[in-house]
C-alpha atoms as a PDB file:
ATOM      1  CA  UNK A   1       0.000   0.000   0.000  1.00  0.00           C
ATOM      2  CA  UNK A   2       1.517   3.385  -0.860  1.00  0.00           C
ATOM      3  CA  UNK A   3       0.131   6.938   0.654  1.00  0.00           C
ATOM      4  CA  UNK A   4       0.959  10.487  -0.707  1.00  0.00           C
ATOM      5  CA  UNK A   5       1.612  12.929   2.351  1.00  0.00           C
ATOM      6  CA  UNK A   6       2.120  16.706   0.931  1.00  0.00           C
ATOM      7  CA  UNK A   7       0.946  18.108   4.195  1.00  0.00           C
ATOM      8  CA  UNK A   8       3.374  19.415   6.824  1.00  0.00           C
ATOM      9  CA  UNK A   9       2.828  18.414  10.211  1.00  0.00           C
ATOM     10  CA  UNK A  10       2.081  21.442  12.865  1.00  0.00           C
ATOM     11  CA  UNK A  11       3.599  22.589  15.291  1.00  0.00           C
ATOM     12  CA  UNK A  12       1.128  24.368  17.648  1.00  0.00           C
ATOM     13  CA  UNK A  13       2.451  25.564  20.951  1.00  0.00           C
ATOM     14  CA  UNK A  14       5.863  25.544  22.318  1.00  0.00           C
ATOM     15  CA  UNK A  15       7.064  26.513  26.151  1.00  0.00           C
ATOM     16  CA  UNK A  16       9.629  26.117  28.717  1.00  0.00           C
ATOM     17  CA  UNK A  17       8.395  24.495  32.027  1.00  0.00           C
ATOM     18  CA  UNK A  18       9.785  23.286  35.105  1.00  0.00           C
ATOM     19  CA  UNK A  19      11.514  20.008  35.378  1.00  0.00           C
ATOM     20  CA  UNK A  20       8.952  18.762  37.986  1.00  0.00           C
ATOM     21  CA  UNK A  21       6.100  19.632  36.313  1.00  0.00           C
ATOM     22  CA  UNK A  22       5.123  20.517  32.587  1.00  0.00           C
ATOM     23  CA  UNK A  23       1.352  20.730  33.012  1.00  0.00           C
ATOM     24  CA  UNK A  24       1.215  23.605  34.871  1.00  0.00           C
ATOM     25  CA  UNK A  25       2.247  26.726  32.837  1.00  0.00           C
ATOM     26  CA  UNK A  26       4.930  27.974  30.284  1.00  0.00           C
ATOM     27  CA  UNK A  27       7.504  29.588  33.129  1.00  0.00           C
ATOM     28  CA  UNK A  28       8.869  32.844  32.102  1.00  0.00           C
ATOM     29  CA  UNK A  29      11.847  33.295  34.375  1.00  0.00           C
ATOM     30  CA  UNK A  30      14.890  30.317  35.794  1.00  0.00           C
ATOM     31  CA  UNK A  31      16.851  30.698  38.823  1.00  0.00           C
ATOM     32  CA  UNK A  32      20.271  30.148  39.567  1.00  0.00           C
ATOM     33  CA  UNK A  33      18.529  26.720  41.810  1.00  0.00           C
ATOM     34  CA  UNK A  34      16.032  25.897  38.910  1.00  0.00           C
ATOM     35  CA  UNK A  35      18.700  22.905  37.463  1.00  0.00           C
ATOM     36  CA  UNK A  36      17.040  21.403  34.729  1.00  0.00           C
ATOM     37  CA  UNK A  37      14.214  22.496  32.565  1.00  0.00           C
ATOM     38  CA  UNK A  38      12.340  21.407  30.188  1.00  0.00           C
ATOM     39  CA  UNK A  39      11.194  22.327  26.644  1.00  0.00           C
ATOM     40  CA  UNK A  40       7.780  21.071  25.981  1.00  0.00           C
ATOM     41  CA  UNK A  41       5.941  21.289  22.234  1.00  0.00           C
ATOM     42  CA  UNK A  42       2.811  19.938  20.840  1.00  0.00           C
ATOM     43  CA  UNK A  43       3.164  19.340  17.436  1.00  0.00           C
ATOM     44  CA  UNK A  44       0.587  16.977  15.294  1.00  0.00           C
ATOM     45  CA  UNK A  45       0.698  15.408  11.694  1.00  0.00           C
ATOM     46  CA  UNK A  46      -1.649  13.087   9.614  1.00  0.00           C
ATOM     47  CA  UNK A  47       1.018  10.460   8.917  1.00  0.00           C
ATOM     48  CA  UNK A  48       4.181   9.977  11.680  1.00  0.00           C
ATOM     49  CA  UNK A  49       6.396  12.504  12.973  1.00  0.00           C
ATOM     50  CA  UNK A  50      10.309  11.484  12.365  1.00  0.00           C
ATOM     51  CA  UNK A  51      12.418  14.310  13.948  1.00  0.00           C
ATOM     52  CA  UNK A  52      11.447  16.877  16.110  1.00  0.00           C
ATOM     53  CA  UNK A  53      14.235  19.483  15.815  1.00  0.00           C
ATOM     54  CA  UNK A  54      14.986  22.178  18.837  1.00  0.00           C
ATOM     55  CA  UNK A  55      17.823  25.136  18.743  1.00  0.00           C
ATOM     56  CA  UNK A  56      17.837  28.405  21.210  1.00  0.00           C
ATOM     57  CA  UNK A  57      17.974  31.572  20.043  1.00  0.00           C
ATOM     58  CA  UNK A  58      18.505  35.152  21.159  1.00  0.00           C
ATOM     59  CA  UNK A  59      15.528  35.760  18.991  1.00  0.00           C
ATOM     60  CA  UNK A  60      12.283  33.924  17.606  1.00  0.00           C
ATOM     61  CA  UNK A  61      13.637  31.458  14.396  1.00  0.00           C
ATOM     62  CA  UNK A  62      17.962  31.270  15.325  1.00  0.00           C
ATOM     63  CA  UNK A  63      20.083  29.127  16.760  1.00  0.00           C
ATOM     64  CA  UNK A  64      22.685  31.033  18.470  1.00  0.00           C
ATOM     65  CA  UNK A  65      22.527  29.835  21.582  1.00  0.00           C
ATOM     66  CA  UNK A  66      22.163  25.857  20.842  1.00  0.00           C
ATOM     67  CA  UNK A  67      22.100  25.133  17.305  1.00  0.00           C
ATOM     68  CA  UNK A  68      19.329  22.647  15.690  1.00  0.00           C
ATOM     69  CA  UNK A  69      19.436  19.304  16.981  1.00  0.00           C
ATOM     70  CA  UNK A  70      17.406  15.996  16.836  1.00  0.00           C
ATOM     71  CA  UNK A  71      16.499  14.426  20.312  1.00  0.00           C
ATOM     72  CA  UNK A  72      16.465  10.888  19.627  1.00  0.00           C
ATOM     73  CA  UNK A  73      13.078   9.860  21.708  1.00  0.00           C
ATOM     74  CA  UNK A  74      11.772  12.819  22.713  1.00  0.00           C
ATOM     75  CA  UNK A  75       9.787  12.315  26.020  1.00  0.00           C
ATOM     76  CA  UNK A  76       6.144  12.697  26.498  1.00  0.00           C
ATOM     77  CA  UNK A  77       4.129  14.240  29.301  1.00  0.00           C
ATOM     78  CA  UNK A  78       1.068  12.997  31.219  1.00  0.00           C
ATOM     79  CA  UNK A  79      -1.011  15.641  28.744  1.00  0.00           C
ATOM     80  CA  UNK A  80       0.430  14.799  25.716  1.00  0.00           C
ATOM     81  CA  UNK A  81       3.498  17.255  24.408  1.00  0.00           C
ATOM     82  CA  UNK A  82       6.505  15.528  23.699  1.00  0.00           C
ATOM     83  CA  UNK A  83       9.478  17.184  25.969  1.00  0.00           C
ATOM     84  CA  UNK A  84      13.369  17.192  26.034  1.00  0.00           C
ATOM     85  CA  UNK A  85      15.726  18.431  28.949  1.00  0.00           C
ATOM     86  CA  UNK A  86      17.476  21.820  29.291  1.00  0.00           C
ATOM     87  CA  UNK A  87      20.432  22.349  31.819  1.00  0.00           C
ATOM     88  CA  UNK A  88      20.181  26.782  32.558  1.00  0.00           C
ATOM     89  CA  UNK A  89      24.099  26.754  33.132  1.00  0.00           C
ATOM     90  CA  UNK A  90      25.170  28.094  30.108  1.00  0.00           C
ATOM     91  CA  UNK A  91      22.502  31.352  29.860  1.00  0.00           C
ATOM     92  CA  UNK A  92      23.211  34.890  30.963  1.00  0.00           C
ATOM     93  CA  UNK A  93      20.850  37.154  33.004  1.00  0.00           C
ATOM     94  CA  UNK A  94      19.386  39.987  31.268  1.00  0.00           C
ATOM     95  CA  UNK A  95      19.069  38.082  27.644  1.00  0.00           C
ATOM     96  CA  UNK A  96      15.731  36.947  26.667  1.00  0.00           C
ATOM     97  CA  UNK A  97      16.108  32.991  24.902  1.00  0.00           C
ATOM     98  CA  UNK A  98      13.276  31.668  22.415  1.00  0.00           C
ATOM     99  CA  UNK A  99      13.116  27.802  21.902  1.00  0.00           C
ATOM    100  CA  UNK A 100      12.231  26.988  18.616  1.00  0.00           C
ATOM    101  CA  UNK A 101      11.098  23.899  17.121  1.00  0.00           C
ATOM    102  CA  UNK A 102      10.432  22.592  14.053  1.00  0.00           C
ATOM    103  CA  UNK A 103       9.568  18.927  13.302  1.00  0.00           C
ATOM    104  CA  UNK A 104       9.499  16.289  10.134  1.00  0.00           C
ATOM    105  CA  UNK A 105       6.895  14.045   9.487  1.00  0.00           C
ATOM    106  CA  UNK A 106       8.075  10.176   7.903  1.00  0.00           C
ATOM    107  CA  UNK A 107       7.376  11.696   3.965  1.00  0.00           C
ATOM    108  CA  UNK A 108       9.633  14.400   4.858  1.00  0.00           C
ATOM    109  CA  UNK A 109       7.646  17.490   4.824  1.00  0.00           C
ATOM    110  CA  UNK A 110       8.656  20.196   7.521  1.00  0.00           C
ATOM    111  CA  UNK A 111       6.537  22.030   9.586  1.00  0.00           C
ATOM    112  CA  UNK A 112       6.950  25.595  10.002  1.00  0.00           C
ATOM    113  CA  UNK A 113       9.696  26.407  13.083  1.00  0.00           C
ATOM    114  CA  UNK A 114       7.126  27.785  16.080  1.00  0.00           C
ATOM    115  CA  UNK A 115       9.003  29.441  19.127  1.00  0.00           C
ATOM    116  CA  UNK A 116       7.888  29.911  22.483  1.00  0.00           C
ATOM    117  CA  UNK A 117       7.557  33.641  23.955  1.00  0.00           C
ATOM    118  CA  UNK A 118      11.080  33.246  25.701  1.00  0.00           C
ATOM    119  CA  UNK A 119      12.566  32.758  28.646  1.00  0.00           C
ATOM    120  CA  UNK A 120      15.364  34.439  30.978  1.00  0.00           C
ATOM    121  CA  UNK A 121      17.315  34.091  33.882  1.00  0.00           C
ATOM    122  CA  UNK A 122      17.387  36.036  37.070  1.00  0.00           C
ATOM    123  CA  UNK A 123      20.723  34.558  38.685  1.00  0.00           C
ATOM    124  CA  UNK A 124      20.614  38.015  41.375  1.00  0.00           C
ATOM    125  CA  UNK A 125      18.547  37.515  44.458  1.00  0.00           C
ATOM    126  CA  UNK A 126      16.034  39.922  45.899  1.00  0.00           C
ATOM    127  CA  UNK A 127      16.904  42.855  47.520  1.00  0.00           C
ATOM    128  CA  UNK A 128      16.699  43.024  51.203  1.00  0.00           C
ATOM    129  CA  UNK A 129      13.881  45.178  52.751  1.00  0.00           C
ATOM    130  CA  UNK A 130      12.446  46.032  56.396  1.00  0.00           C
ATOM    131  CA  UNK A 131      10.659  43.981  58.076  1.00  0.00           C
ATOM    132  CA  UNK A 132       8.690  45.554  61.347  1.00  0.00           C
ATOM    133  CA  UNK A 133       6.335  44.393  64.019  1.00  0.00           C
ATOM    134  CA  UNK A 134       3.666  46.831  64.068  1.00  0.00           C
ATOM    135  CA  UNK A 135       1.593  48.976  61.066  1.00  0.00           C
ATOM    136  CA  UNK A 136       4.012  51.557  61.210  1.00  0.00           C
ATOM    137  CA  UNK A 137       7.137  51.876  63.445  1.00  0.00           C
ATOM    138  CA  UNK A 138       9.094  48.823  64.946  1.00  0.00           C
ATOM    139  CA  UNK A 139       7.345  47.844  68.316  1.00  0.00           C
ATOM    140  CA  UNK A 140       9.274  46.574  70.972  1.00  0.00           C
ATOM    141  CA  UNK A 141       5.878  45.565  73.018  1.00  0.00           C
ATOM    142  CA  UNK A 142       2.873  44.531  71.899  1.00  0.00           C
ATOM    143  CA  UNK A 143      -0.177  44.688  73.938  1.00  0.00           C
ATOM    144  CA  UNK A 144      -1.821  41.279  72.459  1.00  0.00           C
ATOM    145  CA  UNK A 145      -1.004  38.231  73.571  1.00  0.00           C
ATOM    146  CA  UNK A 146      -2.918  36.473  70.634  1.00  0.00           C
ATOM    147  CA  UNK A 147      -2.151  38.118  67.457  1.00  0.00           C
ATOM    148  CA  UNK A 148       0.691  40.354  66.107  1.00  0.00           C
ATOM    149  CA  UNK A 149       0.971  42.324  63.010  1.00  0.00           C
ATOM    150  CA  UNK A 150       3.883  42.738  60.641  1.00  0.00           C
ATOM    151  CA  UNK A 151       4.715  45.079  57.870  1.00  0.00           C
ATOM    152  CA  UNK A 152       7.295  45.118  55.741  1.00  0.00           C
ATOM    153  CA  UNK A 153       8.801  47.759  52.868  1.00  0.00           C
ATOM    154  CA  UNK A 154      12.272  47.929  50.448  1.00  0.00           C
ATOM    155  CA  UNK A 155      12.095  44.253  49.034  1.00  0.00           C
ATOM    156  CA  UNK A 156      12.333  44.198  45.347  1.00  0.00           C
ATOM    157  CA  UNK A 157      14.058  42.122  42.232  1.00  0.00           C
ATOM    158  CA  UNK A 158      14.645  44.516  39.208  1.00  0.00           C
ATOM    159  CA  UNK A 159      14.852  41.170  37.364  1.00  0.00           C
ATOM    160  CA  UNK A 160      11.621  39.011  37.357  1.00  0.00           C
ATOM    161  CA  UNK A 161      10.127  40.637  40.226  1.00  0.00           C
ATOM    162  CA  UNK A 162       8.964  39.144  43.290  1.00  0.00           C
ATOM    163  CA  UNK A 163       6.902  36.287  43.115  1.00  0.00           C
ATOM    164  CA  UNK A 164       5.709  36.239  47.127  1.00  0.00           C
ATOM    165  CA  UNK A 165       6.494  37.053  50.410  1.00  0.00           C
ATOM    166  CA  UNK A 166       7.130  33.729  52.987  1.00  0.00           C
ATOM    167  CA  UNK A 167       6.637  34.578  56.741  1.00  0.00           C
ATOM    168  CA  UNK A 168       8.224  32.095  58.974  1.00  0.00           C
END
């Protein structure tokens, strides 16, 4: 039996996650603890899809970073996209990064290269605010014994911005 495939396969969504989990959300920023990450695509096709080619740009469509490759089995997640491991040691903070994929179906057509709407690294930690106990001014005494309240000021991360306070 022999089949004629002119269409190219589609690639329709591509995004950087976190190793741990992929079905959450396409992740934006990586920190300097982040290790691994992962590249995550969906991509579709009415025959097979042979090769699913990745590079990393410094914009949407190059290879700069990491030229094109071919994972060998790319991986798939509980929802479906197929995925492939990214180690953030060689990035620098401050440049924006664009996966971009592009895959081949068995006939050898070639989808369009999709990229995903970047990523960067913030490798500086926060700055240090104030913390106080009390609205305003630092209390030394409180006159509750079942409830305190805190306030804080000065905290900030001109890279990716804070995500959310923790009080221990």
């Amino acid at each position: 039996l022999f089949h004629v495939d002119s269409e190219k396969p589609l690639v329709s969504s591509v995004y950087e996650c976190h190793e741990d989990n992929c079905n959450v959300e396409d992740l934006d920023w990586f920190g300097p603890n982040s290790g691994s990450f992962r590249l995550a695509w969906v991509a579709n096709d009415n025959g097979i899809i042979l090769e699913h080619q990745l590079a990393i740009g410094t914009s949407q469509d190059i290879d700069d970073v990491m030229t094109r490759f071919v994972p060998l089995d790319p991986m798939t997640s509980e929802n479906g996209d197929s995925l492939s491991w990214l180690t953030g040691e060689d990035y620098k903070e401050g440049q924006l990064y664009y996966t971009n994929i592009q895959v081949k179906d068995k006939a050898g057509n070639l989808s369009g290269i999709v990229s995903s709407d970047g990523f960067q690294i913030d490798d500086s930690p926060p700055n240090t605010g104030e913390v106080n106990d009390g609205e305003g001014e630092d209390l030394d005494f409180s006159p509750s014994t079942s409830s305190i309240t805190i306030s804080w000021d000065g905290f900030e991360d001109l890279e990716s911005g804070i995500d959310h306070y923790r009080v221990l």
